[in-house]
N, C-alpha and C. Protein backbone atom coordinates (compact mmCIF):
# COMPACT_ATOMS: atom_id res chain seq x y z
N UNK A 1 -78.09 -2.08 48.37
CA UNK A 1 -78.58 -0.84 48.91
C UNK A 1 -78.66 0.20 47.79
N UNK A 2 -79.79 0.40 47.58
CA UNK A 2 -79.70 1.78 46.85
C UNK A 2 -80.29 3.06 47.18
N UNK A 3 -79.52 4.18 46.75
CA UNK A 3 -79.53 5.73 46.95
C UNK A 3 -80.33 6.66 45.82
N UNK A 4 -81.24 6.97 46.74
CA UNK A 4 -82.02 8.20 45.44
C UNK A 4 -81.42 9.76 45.85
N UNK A 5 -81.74 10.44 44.69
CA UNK A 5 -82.08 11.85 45.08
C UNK A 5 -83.44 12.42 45.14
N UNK A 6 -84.04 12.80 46.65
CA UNK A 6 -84.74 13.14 46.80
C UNK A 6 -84.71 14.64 45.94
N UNK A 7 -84.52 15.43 46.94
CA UNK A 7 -84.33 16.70 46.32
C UNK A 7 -83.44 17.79 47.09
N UNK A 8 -83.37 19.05 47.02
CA UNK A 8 -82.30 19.49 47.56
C UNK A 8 -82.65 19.98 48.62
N UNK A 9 -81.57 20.15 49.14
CA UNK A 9 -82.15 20.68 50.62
C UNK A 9 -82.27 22.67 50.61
N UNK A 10 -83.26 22.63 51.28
CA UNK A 10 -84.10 24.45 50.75
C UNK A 10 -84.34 24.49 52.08
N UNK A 11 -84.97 26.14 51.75
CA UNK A 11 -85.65 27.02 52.43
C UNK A 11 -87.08 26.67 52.04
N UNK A 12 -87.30 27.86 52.55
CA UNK A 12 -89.28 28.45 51.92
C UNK A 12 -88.95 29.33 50.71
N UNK A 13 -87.67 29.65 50.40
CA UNK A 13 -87.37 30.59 49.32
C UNK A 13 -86.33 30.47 48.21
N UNK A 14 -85.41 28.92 48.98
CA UNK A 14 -84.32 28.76 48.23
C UNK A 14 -83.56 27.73 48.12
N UNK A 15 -82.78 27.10 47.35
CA UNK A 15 -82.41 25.68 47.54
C UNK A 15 -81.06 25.79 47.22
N UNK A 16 -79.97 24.96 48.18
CA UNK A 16 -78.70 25.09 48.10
C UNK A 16 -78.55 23.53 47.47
N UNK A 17 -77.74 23.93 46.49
CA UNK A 17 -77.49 23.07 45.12
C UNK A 17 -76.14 22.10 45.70
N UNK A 18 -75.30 22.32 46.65
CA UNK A 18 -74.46 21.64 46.82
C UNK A 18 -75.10 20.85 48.18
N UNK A 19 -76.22 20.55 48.72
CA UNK A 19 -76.63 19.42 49.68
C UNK A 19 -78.18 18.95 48.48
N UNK A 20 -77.66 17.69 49.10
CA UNK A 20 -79.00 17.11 48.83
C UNK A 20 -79.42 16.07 49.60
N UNK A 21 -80.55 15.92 49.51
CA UNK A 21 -81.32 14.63 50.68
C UNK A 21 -81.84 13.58 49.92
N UNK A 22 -81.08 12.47 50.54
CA UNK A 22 -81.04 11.15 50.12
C UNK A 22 -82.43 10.20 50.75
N UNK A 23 -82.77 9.33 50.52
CA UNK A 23 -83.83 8.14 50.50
C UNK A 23 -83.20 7.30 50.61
N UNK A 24 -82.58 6.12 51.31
CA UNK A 24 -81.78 4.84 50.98
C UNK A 24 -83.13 3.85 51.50
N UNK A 25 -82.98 3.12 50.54
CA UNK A 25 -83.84 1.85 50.61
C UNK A 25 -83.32 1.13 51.72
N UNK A 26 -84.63 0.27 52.19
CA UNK A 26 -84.54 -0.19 53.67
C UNK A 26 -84.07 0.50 55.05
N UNK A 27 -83.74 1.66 55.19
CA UNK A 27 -83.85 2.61 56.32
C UNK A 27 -85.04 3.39 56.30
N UNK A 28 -85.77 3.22 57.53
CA UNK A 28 -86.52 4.08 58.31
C UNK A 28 -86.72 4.67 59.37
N UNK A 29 -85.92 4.45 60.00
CA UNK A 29 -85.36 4.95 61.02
C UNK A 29 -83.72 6.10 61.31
N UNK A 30 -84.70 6.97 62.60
CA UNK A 30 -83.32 7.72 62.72
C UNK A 30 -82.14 7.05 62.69
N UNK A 31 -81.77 5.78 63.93
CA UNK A 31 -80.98 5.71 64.28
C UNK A 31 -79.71 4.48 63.25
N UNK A 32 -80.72 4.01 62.23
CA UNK A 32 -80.57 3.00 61.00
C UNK A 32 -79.68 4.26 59.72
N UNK A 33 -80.73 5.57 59.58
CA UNK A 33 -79.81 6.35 59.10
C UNK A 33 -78.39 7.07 59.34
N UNK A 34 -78.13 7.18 61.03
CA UNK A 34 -77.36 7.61 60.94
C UNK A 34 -75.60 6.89 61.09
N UNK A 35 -76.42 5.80 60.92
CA UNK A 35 -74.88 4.07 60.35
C UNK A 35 -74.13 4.98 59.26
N UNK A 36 -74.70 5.65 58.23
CA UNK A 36 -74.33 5.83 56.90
C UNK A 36 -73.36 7.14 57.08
N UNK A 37 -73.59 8.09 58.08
CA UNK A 37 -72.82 9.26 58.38
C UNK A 37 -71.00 9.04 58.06
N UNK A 38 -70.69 9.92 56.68
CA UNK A 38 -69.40 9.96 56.69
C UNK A 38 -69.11 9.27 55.60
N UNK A 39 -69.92 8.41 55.00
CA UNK A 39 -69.91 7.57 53.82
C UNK A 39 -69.93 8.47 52.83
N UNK A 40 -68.48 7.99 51.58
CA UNK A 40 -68.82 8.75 50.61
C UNK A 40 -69.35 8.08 49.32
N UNK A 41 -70.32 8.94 48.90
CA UNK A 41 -71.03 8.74 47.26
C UNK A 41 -70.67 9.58 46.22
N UNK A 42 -71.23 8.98 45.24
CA UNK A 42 -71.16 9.74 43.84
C UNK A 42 -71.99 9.38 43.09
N UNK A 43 -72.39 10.75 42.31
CA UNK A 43 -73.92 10.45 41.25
C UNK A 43 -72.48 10.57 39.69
N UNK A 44 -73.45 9.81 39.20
CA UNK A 44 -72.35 9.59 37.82
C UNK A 44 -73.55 10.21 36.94
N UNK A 45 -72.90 11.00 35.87
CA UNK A 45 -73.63 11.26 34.65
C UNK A 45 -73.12 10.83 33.49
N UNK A 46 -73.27 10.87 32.32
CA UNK A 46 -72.85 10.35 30.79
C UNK A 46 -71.05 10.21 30.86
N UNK A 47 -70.47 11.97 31.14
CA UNK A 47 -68.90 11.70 31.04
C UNK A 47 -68.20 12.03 32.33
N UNK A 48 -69.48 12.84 33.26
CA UNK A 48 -68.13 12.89 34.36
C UNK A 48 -69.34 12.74 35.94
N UNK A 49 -68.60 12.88 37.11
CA UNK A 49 -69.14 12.67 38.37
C UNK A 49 -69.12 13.29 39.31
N UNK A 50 -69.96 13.78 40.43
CA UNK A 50 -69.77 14.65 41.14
C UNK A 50 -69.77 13.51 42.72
N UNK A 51 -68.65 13.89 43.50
CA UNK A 51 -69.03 13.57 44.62
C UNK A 51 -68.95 13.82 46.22
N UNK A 52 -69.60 13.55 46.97
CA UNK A 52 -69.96 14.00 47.98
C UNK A 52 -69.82 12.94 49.32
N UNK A 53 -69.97 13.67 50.63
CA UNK A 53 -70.06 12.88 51.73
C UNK A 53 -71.69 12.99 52.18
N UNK A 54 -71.76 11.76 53.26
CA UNK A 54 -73.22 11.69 53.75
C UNK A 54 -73.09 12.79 55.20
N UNK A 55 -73.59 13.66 55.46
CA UNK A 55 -72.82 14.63 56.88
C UNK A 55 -73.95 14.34 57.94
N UNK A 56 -75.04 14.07 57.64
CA UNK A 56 -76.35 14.47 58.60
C UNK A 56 -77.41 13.72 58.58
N UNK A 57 -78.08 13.64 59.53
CA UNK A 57 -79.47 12.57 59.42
C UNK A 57 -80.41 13.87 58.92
N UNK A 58 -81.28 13.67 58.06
CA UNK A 58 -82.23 14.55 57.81
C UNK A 58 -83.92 14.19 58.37
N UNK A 59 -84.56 14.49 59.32
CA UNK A 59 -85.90 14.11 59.62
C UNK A 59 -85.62 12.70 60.30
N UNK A 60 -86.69 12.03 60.69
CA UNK A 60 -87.13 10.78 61.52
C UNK A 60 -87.31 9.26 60.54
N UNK A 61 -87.28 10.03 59.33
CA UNK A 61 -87.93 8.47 58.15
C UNK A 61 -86.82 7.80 57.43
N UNK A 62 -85.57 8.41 58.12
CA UNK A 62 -84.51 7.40 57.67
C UNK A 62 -83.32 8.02 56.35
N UNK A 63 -84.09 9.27 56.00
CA UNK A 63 -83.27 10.44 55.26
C UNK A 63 -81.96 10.74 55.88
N UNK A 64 -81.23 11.05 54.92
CA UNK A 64 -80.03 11.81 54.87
C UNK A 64 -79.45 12.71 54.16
N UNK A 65 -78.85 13.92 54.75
CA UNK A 65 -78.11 15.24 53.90
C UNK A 65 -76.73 14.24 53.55
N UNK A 66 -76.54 14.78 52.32
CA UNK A 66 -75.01 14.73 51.47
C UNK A 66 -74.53 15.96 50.76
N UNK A 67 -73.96 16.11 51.30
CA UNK A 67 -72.90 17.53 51.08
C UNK A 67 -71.89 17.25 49.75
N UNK A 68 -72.31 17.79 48.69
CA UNK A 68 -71.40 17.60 47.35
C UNK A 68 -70.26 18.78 46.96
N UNK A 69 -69.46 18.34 46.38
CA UNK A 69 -68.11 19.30 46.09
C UNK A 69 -68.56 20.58 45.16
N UNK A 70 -69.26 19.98 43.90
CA UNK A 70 -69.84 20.67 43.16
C UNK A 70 -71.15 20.79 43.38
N UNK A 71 -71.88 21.75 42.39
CA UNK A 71 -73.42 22.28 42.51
C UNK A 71 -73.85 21.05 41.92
N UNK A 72 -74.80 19.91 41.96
CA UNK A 72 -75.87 19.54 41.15
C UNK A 72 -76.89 20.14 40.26
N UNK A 73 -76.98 19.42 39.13
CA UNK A 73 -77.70 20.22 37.83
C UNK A 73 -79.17 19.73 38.82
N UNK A 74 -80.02 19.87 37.90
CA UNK A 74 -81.66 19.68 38.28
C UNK A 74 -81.88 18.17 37.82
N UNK A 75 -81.01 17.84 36.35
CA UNK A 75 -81.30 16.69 36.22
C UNK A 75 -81.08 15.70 37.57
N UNK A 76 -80.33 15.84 38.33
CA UNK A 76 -80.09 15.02 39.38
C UNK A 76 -81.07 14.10 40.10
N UNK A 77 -81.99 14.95 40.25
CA UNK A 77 -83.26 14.48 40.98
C UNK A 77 -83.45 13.51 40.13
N UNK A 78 -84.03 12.22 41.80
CA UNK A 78 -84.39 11.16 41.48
C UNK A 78 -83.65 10.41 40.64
N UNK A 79 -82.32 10.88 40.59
CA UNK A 79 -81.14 10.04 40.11
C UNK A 79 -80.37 9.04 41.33
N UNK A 80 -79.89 7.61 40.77
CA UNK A 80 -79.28 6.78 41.66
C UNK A 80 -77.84 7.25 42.65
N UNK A 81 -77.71 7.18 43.56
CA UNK A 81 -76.20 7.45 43.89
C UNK A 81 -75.56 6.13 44.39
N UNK A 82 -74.45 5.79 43.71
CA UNK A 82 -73.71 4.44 44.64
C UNK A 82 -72.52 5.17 45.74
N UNK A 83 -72.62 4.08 46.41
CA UNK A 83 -71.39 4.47 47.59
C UNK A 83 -70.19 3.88 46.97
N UNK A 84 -69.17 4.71 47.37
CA UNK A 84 -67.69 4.45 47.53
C UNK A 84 -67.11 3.53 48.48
């Protein structure tokens, strides 16, 4: 199974850096996404890691919000996340 970063979850004006919305391969569906609720991940960078829980189904196509401890940089996007 693998985890992308879509991108963060926003407004029309603003984007909160500590959620982001996930893509997991082979879910498309609501009810397929929301198996994953409560699962925790982590995006790894060069020396250190930030990580987060899965809290929410996001939309109908099988998306999900993950709520992170820390802010995510920008590099993030479209970076892998593995589960814990």
């Amino acid at each position: 199974m693998v985890m992308k970063i879509v991108s963060f979850r926003r407004g029309r004006k603003t984007q909160n850096v500590l959620q982001a919305i996930l893509k997991i391969d082979g879910v498309s569906t609501r009810t397929d996404a929301g198996k994953y609720i409560g699962k925790k991940v982590e995006v790894t960078f060069s020396k250190n890691f930030i990580r987060g829980v899965i809290t929410r189904v996001h939309g109908d196509n099988g998306r999900v919000v993950a709520r992170f401890r820390r802010g995510l940089p920008g590099q993030a996007l479209l970076k892998q996340v593995k589960e814990l």
